[in-house]
C-alpha atoms as a PDB file:
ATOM      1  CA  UNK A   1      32.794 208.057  75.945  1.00  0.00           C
ATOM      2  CA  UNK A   2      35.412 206.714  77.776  1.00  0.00           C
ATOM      3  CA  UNK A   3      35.636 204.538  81.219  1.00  0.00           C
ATOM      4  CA  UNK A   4      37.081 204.942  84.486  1.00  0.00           C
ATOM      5  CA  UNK A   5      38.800 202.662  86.777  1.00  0.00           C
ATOM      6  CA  UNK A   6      36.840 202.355  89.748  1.00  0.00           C
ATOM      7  CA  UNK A   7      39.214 199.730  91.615  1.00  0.00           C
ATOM      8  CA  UNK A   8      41.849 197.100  91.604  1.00  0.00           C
ATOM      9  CA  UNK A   9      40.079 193.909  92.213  1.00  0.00           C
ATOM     10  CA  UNK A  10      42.095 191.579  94.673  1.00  0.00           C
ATOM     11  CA  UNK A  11      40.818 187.705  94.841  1.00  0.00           C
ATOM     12  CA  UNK A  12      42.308 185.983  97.820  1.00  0.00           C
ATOM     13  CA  UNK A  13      41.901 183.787 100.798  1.00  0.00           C
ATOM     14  CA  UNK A  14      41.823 186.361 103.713  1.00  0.00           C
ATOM     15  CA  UNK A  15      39.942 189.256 102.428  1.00  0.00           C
ATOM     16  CA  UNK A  16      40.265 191.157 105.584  1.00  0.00           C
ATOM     17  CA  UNK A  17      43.568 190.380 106.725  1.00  0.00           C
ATOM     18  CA  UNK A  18      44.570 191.451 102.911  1.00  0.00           C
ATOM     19  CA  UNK A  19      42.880 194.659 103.642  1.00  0.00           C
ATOM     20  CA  UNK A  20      44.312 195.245 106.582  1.00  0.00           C
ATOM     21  CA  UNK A  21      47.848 194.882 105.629  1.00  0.00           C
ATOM     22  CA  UNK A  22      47.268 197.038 102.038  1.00  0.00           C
ATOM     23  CA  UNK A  23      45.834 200.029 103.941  1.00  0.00           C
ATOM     24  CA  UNK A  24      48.696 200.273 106.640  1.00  0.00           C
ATOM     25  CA  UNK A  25      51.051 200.129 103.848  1.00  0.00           C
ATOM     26  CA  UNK A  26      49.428 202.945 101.751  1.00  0.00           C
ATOM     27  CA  UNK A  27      48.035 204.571 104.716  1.00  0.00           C
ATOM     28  CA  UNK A  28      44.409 204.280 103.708  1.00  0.00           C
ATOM     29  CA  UNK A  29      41.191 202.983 105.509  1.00  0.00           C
ATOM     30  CA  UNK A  30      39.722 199.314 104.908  1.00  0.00           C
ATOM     31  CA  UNK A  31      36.059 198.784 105.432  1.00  0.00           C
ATOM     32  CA  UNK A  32      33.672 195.884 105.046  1.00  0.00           C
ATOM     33  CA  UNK A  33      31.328 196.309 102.379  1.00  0.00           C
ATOM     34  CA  UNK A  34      29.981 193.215 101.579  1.00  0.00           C
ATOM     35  CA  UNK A  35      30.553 189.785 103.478  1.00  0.00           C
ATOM     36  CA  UNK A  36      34.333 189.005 102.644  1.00  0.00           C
ATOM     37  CA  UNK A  37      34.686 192.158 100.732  1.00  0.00           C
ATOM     38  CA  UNK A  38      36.831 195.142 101.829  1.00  0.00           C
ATOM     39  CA  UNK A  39      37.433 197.993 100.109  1.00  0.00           C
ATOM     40  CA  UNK A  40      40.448 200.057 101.180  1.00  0.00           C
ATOM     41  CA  UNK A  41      40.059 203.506 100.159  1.00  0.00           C
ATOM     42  CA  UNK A  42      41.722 206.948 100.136  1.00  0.00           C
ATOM     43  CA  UNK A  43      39.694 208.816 102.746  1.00  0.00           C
ATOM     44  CA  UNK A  44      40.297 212.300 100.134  1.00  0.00           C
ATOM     45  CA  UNK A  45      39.007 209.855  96.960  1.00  0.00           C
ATOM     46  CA  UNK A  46      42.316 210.958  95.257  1.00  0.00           C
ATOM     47  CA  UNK A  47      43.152 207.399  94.887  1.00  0.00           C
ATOM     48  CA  UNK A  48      42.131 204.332  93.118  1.00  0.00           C
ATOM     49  CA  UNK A  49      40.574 201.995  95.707  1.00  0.00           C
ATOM     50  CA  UNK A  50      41.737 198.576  96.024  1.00  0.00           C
ATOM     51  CA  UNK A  51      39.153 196.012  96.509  1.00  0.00           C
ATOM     52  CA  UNK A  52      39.867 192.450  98.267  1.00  0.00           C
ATOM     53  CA  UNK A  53      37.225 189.530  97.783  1.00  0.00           C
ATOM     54  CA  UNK A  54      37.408 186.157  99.178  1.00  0.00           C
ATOM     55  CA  UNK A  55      37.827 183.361  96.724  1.00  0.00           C
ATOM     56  CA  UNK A  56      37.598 179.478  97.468  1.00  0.00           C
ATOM     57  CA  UNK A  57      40.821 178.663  95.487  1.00  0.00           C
ATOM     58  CA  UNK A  58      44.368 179.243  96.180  1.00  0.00           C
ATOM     59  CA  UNK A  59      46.434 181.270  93.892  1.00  0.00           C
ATOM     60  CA  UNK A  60      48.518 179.649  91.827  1.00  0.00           C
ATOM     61  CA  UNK A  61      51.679 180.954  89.683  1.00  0.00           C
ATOM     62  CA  UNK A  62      52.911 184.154  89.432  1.00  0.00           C
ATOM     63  CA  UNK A  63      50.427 186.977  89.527  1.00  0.00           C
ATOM     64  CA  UNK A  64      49.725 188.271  86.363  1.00  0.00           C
ATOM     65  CA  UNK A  65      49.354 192.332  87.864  1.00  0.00           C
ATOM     66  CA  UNK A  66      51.256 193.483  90.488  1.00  0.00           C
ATOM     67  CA  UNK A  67      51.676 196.888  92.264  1.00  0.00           C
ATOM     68  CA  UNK A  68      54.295 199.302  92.438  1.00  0.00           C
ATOM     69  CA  UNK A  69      54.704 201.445  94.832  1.00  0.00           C
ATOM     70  CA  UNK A  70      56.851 204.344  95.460  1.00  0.00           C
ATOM     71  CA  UNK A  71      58.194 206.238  98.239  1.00  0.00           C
ATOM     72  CA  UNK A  72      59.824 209.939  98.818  1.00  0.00           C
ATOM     73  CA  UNK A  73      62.451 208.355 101.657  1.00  0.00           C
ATOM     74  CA  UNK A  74      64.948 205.577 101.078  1.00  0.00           C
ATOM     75  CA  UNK A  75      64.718 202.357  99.325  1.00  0.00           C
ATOM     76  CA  UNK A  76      65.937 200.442 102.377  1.00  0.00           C
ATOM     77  CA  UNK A  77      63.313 202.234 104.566  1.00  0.00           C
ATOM     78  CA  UNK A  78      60.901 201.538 102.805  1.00  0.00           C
ATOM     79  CA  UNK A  79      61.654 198.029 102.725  1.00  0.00           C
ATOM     80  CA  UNK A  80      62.006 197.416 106.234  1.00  0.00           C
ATOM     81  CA  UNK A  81      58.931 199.253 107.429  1.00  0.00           C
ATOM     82  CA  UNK A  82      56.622 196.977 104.325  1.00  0.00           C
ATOM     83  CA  UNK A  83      58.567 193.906 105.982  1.00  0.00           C
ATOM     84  CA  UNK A  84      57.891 194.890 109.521  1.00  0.00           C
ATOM     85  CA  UNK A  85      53.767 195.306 108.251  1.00  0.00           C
ATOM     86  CA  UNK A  86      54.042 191.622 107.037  1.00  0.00           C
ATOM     87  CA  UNK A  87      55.881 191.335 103.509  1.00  0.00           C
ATOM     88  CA  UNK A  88      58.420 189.239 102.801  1.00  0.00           C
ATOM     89  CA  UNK A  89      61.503 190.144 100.726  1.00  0.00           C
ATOM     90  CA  UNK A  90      61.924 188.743  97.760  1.00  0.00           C
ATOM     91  CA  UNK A  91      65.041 190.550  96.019  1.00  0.00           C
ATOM     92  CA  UNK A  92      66.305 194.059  94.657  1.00  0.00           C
ATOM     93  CA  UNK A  93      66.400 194.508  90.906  1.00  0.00           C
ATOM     94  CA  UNK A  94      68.403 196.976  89.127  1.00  0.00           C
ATOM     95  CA  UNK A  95      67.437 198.050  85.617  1.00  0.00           C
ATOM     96  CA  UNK A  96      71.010 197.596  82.816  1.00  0.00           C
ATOM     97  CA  UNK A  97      72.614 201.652  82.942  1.00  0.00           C
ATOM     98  CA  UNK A  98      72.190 201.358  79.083  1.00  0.00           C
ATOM     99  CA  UNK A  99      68.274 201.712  79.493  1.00  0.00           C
ATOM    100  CA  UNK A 100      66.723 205.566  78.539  1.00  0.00           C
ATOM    101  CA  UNK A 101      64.972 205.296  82.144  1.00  0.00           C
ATOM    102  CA  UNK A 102      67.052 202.914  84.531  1.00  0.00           C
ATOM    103  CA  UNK A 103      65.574 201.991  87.979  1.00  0.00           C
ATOM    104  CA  UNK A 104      66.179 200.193  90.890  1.00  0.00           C
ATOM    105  CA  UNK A 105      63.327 198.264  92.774  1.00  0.00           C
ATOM    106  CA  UNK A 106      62.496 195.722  95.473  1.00  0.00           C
ATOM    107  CA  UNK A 107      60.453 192.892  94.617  1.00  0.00           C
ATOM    108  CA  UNK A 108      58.045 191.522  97.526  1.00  0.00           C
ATOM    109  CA  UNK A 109      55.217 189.455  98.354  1.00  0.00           C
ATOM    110  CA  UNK A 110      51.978 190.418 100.590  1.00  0.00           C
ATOM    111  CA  UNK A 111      51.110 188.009 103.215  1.00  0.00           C
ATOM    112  CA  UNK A 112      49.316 185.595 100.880  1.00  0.00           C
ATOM    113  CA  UNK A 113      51.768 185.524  98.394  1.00  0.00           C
ATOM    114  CA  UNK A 114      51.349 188.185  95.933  1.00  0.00           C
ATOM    115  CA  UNK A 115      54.222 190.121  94.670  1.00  0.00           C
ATOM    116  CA  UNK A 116      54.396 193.644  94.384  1.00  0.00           C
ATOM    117  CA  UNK A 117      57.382 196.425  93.829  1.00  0.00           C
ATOM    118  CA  UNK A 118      58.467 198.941  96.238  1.00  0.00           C
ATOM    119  CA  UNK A 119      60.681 201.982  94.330  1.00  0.00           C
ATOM    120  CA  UNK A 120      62.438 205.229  96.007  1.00  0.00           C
ATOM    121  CA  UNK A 121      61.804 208.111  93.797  1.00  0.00           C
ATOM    122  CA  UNK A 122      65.151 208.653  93.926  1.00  0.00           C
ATOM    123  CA  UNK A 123      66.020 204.947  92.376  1.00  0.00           C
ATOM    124  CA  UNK A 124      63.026 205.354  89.181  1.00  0.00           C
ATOM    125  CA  UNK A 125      63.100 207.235  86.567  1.00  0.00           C
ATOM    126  CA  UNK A 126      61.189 208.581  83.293  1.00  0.00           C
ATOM    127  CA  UNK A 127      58.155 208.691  85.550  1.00  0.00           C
ATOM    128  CA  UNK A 128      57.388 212.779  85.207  1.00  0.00           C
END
């Protein structure tokens, strides 16, 4: 026997607003399920659902899981439309040529802080 994951557990301050911003970005639906709990959900269930509960304390230091995301249009596209939802830019990295499976990513940060990765899938690689 084996488990599944059911969803990606997000603790923050602003469970709503996190909700809110996550499923514009990945085009999903955010619902309340529980007071200061949204779950934002692929409306086909194709998707892991991403779940945001409120939590007294601030977050502090780097997050220790992040997501990546990926696009089929341009890197820079991409970028500006997660900025104009409410990210902030935090750099592009590019991957040494001399790796098997270079990419090239932007690092950003949701609107409480947490950093995440945006990718083109024309700038990853090694992902088939």
């Amino acid at each position: 026997m084996t488990s599944s994951l059911q969803a990606v557990v997000v603790d923050c301050r602003n469970p709503k607003a996190q909700a809110a911003f996550w499923a514009k970005v990945l085009g999903r639906t955010s619902v309340e399920r529980n007071t200061d709990e949204y779950l934002v959900s692929d409306p086909a269930r194709q998707a892991t659902p991403l779940y945001f509960m409120k939590v007294p304390e601030p977050r502090v230091g780097k997050n220790r899981l992040h997501l990546d995301l990926v696009t089929e249009g341009a890197l820079d596209d991409e970028v500006s439309r997660l900025m104009a939802l409410g990210a902030h830019f935090v750099e592009v990295r590019q991957d040494p040529a001399t790796l098997d499976n270079p990419d090239t990513w932007a690092v950003l940060e949701d609107p409480e802080g947490n950093v995440f990765c945006a990718a083109s899938s024309s700038t990853v690689t090694g992902w088939a």
